[in-house]
C-alpha atoms as a PDB file:
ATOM      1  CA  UNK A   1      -8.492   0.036 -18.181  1.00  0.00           C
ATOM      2  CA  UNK A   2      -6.260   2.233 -15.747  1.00  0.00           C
ATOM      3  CA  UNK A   3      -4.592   3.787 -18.608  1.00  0.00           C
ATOM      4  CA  UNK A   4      -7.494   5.440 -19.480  1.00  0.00           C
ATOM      5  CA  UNK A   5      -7.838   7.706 -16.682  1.00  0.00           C
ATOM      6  CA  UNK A   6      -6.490  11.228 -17.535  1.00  0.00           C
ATOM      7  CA  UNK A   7      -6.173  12.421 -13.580  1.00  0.00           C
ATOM      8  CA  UNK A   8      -5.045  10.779 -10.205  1.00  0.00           C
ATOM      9  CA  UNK A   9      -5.805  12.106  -6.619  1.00  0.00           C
ATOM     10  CA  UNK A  10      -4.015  11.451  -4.081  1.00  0.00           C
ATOM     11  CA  UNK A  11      -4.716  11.094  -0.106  1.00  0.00           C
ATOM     12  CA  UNK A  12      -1.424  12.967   1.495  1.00  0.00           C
ATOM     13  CA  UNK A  13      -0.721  11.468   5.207  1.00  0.00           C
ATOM     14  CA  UNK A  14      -0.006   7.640   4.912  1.00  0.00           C
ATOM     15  CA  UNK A  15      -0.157   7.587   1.489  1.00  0.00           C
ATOM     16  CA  UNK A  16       2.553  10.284   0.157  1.00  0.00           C
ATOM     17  CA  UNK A  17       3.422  11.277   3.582  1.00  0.00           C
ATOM     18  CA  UNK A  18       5.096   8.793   6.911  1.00  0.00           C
ATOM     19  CA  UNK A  19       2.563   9.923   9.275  1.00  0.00           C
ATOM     20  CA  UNK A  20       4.951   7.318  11.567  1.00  0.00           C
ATOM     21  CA  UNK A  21       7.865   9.718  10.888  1.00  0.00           C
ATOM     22  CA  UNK A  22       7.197  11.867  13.568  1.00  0.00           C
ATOM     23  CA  UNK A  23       8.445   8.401  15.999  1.00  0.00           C
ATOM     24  CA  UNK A  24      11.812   9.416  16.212  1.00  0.00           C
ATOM     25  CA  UNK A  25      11.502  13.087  17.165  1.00  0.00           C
ATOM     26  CA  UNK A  26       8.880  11.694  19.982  1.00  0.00           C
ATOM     27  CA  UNK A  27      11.516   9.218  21.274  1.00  0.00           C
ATOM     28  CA  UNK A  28      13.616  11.515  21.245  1.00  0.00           C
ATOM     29  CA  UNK A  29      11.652  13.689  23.928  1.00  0.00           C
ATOM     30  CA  UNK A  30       9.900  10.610  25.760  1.00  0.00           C
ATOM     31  CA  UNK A  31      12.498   8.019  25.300  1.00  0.00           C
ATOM     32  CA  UNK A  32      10.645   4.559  25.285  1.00  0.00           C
ATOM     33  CA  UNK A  33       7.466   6.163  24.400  1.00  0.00           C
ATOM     34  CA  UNK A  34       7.853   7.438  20.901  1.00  0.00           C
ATOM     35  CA  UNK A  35       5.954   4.698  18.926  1.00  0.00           C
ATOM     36  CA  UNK A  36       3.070   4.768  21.410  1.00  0.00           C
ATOM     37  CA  UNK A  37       2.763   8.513  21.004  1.00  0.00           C
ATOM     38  CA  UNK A  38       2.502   8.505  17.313  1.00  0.00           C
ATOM     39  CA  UNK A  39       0.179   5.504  16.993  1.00  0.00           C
ATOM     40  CA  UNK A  40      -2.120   6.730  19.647  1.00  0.00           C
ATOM     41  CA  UNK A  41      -1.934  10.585  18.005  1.00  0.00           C
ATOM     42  CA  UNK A  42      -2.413   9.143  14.855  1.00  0.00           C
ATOM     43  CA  UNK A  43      -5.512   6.886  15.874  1.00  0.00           C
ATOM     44  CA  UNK A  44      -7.158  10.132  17.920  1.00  0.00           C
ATOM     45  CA  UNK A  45      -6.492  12.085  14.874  1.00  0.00           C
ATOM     46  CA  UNK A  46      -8.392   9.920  12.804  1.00  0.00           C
ATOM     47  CA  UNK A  47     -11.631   9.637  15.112  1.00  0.00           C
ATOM     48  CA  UNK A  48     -11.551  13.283  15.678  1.00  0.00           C
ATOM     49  CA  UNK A  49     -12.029  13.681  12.042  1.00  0.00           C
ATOM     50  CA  UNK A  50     -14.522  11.427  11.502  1.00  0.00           C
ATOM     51  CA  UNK A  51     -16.766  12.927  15.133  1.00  0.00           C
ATOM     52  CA  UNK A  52     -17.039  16.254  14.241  1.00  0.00           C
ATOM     53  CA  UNK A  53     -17.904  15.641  10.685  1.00  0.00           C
ATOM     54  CA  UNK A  54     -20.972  13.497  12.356  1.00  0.00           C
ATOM     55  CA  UNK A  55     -21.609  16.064  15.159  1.00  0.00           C
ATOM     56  CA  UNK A  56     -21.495  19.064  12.469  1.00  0.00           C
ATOM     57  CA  UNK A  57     -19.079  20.444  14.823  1.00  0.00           C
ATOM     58  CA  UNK A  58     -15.699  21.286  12.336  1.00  0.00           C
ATOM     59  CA  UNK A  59     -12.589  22.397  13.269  1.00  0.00           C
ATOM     60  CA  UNK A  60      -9.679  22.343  10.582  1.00  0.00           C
ATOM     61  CA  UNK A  61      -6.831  19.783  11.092  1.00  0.00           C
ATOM     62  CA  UNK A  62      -4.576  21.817  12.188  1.00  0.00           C
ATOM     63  CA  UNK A  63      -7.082  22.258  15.244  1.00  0.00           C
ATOM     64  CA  UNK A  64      -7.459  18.640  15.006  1.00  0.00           C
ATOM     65  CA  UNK A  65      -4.022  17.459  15.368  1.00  0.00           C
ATOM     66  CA  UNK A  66      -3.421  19.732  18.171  1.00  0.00           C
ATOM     67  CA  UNK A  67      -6.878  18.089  20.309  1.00  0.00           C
ATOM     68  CA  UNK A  68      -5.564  14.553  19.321  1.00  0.00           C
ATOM     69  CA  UNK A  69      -2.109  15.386  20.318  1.00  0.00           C
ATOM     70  CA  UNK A  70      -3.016  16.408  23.865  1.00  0.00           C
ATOM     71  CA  UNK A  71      -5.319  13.724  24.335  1.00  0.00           C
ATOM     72  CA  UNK A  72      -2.364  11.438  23.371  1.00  0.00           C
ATOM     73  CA  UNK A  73       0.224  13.045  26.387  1.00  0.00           C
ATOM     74  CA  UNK A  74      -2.374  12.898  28.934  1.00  0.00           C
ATOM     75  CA  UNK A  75      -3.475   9.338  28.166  1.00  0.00           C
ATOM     76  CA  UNK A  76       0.131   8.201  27.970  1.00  0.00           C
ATOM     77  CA  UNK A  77       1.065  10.341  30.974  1.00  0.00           C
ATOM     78  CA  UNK A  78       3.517  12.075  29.254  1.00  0.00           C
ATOM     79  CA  UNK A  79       4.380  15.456  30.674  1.00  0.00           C
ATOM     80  CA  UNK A  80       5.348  17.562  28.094  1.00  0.00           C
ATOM     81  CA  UNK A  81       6.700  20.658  27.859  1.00  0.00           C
ATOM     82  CA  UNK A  82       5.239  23.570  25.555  1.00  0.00           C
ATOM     83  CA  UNK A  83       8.560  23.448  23.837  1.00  0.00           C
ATOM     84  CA  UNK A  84       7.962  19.695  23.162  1.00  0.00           C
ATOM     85  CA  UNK A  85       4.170  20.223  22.357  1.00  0.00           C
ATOM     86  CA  UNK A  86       5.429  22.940  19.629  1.00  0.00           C
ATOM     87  CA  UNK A  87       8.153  20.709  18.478  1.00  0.00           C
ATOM     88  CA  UNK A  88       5.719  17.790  17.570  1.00  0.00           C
ATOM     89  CA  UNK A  89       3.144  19.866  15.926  1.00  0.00           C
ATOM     90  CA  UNK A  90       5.932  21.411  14.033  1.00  0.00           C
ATOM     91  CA  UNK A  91       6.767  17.852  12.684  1.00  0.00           C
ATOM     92  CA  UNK A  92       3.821  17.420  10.797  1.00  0.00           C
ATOM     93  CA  UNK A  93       4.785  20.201   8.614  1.00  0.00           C
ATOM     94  CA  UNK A  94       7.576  18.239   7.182  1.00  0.00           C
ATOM     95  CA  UNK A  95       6.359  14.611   7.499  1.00  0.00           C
ATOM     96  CA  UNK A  96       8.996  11.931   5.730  1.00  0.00           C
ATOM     97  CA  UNK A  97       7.657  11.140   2.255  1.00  0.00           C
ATOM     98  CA  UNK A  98       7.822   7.473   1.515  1.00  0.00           C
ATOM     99  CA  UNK A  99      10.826   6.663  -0.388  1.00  0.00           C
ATOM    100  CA  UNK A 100       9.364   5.646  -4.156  1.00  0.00           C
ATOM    101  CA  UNK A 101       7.358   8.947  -3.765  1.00  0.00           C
ATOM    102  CA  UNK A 102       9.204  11.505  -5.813  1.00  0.00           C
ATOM    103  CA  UNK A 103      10.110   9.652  -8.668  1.00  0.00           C
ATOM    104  CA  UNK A 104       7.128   7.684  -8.971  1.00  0.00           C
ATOM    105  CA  UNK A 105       5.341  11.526  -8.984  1.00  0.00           C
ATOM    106  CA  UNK A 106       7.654  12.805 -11.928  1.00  0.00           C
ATOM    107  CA  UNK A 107       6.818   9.630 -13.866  1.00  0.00           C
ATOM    108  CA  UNK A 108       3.323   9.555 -13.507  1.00  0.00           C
ATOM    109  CA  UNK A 109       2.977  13.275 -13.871  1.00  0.00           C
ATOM    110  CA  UNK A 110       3.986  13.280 -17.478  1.00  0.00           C
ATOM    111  CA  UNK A 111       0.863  11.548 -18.675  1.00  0.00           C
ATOM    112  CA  UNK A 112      -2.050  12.804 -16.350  1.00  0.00           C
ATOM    113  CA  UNK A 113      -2.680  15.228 -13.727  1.00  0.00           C
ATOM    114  CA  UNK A 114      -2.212  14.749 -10.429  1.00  0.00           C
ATOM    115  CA  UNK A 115      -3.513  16.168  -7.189  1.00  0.00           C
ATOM    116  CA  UNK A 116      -3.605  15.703  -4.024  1.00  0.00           C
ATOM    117  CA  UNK A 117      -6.900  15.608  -1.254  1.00  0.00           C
ATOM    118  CA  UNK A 118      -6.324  15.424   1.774  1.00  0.00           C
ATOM    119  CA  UNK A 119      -7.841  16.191   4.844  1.00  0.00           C
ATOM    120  CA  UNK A 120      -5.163  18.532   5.988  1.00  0.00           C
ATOM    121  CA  UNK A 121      -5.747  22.304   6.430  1.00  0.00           C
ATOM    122  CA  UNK A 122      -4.609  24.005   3.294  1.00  0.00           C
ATOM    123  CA  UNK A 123      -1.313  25.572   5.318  1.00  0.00           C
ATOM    124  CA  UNK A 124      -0.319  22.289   6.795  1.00  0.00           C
ATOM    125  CA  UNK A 125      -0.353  20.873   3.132  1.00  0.00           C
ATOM    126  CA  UNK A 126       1.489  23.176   1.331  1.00  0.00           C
ATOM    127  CA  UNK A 127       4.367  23.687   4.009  1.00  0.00           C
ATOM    128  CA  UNK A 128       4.664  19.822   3.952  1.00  0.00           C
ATOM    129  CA  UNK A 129       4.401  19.173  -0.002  1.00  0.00           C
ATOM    130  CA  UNK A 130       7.084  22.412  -0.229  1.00  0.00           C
ATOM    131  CA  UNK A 131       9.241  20.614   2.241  1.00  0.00           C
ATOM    132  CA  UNK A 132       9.408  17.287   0.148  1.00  0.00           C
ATOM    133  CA  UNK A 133       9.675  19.266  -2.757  1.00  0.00           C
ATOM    134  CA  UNK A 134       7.225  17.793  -4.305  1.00  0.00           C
ATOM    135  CA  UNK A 135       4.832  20.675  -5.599  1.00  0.00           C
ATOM    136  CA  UNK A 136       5.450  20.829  -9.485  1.00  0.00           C
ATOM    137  CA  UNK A 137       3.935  17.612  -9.711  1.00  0.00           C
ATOM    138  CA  UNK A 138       0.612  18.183  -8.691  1.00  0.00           C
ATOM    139  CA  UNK A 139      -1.092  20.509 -11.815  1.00  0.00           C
ATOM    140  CA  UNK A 140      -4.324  19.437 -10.684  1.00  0.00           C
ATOM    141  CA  UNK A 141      -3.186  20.933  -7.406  1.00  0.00           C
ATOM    142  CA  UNK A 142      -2.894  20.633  -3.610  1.00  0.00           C
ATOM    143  CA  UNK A 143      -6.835  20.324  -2.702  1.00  0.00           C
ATOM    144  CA  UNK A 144      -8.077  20.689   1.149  1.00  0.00           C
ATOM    145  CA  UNK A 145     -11.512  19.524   2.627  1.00  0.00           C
ATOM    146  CA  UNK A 146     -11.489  22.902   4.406  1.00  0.00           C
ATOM    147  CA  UNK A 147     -13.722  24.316   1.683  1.00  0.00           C
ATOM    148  CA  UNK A 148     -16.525  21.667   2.592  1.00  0.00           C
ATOM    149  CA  UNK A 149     -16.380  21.987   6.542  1.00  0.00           C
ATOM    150  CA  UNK A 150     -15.967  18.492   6.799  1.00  0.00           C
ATOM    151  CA  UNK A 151     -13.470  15.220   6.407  1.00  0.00           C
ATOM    152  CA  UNK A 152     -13.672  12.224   4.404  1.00  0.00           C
ATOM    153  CA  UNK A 153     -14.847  10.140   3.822  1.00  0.00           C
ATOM    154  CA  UNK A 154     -17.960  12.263   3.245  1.00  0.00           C
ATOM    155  CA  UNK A 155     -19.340  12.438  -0.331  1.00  0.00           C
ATOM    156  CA  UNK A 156     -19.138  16.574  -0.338  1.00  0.00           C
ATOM    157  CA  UNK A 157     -14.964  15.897   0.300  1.00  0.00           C
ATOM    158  CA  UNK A 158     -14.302  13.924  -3.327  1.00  0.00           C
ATOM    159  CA  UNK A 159     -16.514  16.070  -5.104  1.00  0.00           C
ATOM    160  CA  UNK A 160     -13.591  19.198  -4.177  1.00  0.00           C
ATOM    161  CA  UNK A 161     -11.849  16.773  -6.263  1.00  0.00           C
ATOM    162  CA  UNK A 162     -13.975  16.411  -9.356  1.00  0.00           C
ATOM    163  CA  UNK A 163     -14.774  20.134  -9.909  1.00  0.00           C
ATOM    164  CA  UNK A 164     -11.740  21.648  -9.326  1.00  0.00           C
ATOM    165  CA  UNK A 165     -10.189  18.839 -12.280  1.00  0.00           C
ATOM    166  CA  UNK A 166     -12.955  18.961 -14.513  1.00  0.00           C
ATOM    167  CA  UNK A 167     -12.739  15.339 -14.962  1.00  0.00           C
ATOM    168  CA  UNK A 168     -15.609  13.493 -14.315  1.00  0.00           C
ATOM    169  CA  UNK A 169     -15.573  11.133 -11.178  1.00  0.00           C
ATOM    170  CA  UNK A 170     -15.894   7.567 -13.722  1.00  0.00           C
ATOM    171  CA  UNK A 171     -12.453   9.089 -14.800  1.00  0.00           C
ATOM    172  CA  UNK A 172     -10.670   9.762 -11.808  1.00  0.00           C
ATOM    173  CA  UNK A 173      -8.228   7.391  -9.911  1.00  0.00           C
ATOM    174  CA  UNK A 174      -8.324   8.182  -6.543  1.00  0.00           C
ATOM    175  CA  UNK A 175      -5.174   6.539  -4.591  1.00  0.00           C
ATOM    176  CA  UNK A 176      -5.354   6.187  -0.651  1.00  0.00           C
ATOM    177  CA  UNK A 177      -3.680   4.182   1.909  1.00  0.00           C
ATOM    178  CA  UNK A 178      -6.657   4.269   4.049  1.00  0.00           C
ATOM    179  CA  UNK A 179      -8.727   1.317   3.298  1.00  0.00           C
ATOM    180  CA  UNK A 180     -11.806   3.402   4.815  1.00  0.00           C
ATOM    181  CA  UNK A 181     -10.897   6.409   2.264  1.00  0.00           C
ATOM    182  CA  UNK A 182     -10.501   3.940  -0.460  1.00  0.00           C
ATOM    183  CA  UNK A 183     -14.223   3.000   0.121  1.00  0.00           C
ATOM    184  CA  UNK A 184     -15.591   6.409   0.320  1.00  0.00           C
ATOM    185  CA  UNK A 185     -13.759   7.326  -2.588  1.00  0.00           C
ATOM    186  CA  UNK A 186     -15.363   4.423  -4.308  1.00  0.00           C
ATOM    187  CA  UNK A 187     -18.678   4.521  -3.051  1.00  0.00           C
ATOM    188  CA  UNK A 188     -18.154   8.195  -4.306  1.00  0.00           C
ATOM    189  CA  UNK A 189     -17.771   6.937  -7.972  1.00  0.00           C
ATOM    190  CA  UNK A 190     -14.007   7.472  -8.383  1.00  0.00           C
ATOM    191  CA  UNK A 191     -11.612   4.394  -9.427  1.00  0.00           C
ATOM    192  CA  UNK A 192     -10.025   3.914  -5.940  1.00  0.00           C
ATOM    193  CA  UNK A 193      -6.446   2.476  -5.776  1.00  0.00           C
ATOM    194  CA  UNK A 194      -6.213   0.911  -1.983  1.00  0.00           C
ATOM    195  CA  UNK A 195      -2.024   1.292  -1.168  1.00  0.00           C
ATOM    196  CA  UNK A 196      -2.304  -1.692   1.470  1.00  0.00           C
ATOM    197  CA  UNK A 197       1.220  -1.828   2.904  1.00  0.00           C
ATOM    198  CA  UNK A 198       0.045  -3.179   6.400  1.00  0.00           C
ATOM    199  CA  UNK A 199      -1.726  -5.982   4.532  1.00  0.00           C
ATOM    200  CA  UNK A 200      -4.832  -5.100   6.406  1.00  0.00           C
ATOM    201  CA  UNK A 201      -8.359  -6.965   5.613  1.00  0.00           C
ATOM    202  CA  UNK A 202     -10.650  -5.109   3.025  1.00  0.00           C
ATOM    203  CA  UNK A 203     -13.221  -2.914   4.752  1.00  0.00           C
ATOM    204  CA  UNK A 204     -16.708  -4.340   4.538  1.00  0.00           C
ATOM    205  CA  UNK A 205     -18.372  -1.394   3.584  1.00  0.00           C
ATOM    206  CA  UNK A 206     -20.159  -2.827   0.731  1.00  0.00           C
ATOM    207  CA  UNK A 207     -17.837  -1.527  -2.112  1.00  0.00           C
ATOM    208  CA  UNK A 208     -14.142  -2.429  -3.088  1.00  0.00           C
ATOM    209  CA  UNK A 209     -11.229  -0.864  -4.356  1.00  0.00           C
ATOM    210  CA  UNK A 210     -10.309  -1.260  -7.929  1.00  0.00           C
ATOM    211  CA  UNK A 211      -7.127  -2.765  -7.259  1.00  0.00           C
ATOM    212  CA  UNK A 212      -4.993  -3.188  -4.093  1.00  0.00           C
ATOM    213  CA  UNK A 213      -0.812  -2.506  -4.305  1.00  0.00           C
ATOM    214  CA  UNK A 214       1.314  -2.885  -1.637  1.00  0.00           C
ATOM    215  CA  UNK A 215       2.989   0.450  -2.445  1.00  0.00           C
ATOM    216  CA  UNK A 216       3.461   3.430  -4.560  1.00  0.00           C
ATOM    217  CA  UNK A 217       5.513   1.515  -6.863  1.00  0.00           C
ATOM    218  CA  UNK A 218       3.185  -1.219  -7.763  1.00  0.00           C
ATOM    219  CA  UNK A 219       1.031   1.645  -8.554  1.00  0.00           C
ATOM    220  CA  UNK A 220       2.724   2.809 -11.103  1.00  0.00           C
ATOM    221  CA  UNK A 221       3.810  -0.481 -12.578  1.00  0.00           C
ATOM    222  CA  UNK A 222      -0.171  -1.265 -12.972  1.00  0.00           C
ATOM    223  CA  UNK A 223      -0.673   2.485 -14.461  1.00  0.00           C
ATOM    224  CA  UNK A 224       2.134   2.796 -16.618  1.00  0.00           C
END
């Protein structure tokens, strides 16, 4: 039953934070080009992550981001600026939360501990869970995959997660936006929460979620 599990992890970008946020700062520097730039950054950042996990070649997301970023403005032909380069970068740091976030975190915080994992560098994550405000909710704490030297969805990742909880993985709800994330997390041994807003298909990656919300606030209807 989900109301026996006594701690629940949390992916940050997509799933706490808009990643999509940064849209309107980008159209407002490339006017007519600010949704292409963040779905394209988004999409590099993403394969970047999971390349130099399989090429044993890490470099922390903040390193990451940057790469994808570039790749993004030259692809687009965007000519930016270092002033506008800095100025997107500097966005991530204070990414939009999504708008049930806070109070579904002080509700569900009273009766289990919460953390987050993300694949963000530890700096990047706790200037953009200090900017939401959002820190005394997480007891179980704000956990990077900068330890491990590598990004999910690889096994070493959710065990961070486990040891640093003390909760055993059986135990742990593991909440993600990424339907990918949701399977390694499962395939891990954690009970995975898919937060499906896009109503995307299920990955076929030969496990399922436990159960599949279309947002933060189903979530916590099904875990209350």
């Amino acid at each position: 039953m989900t109301r026996e599990i006594p701690a629940l992890v949390f992916d940050a970008y997509g799933t706490l934070f808009d990643v999509h946020s940064v849209t309107r700062l980008a159209e407002s520097l490339f006017p007519g080009k600010g949704a292409a730039i963040s779905a394209a950054w988004r999409t590099k950042q993403l394969e970047y992550t999971w390349l130099r996990t399989i090429m044993g070649s890490y470099e922390d997301f903040a390193r990451v981001t940057r790469s994808a970023l570039e790749w993004t403005l030259e692809s687009l032909a965007v000519d930016a600026g270092e002033d506008a380069h800095r100025a997107l970068l500097e966005e991530y740091r204070r990414l939009a939360p999504f708008p049930e976030v806070p109070a579904m975190l002080e509700r569900l915080a009273g009766g289990r501990a919460l953390a987050i994992l993300s694949n963000g560098h530890p700096e990047m994550l706790d200037a953009v869970v200090d900017h939401a405000g959002l820190r005394p909710h997480f007891r179980g704490g704000v956990l990077s995959v900068h330890p491990a030297r590598r990004f999910k969805p690889d096994p070493a990742v959710y065990r961070i997660a486990e040891e640093a909880l003390g909760v055993p993985r059986a135990l742990m709800g593991f909440v993600s936006s990424n339907g990918w994330d949701a399977a390694g997390a499962k395939a891990f041994g954690f009970r995975a929460f898919w937060v499906n807003r896009s109503g995307a298909s299920v990955e076929r990656l030969g496990v399922r979620p436990d159960a599949i919300v279309k947002d933060l606030g189903e979530l916590e209807s099904l875990l209350a």
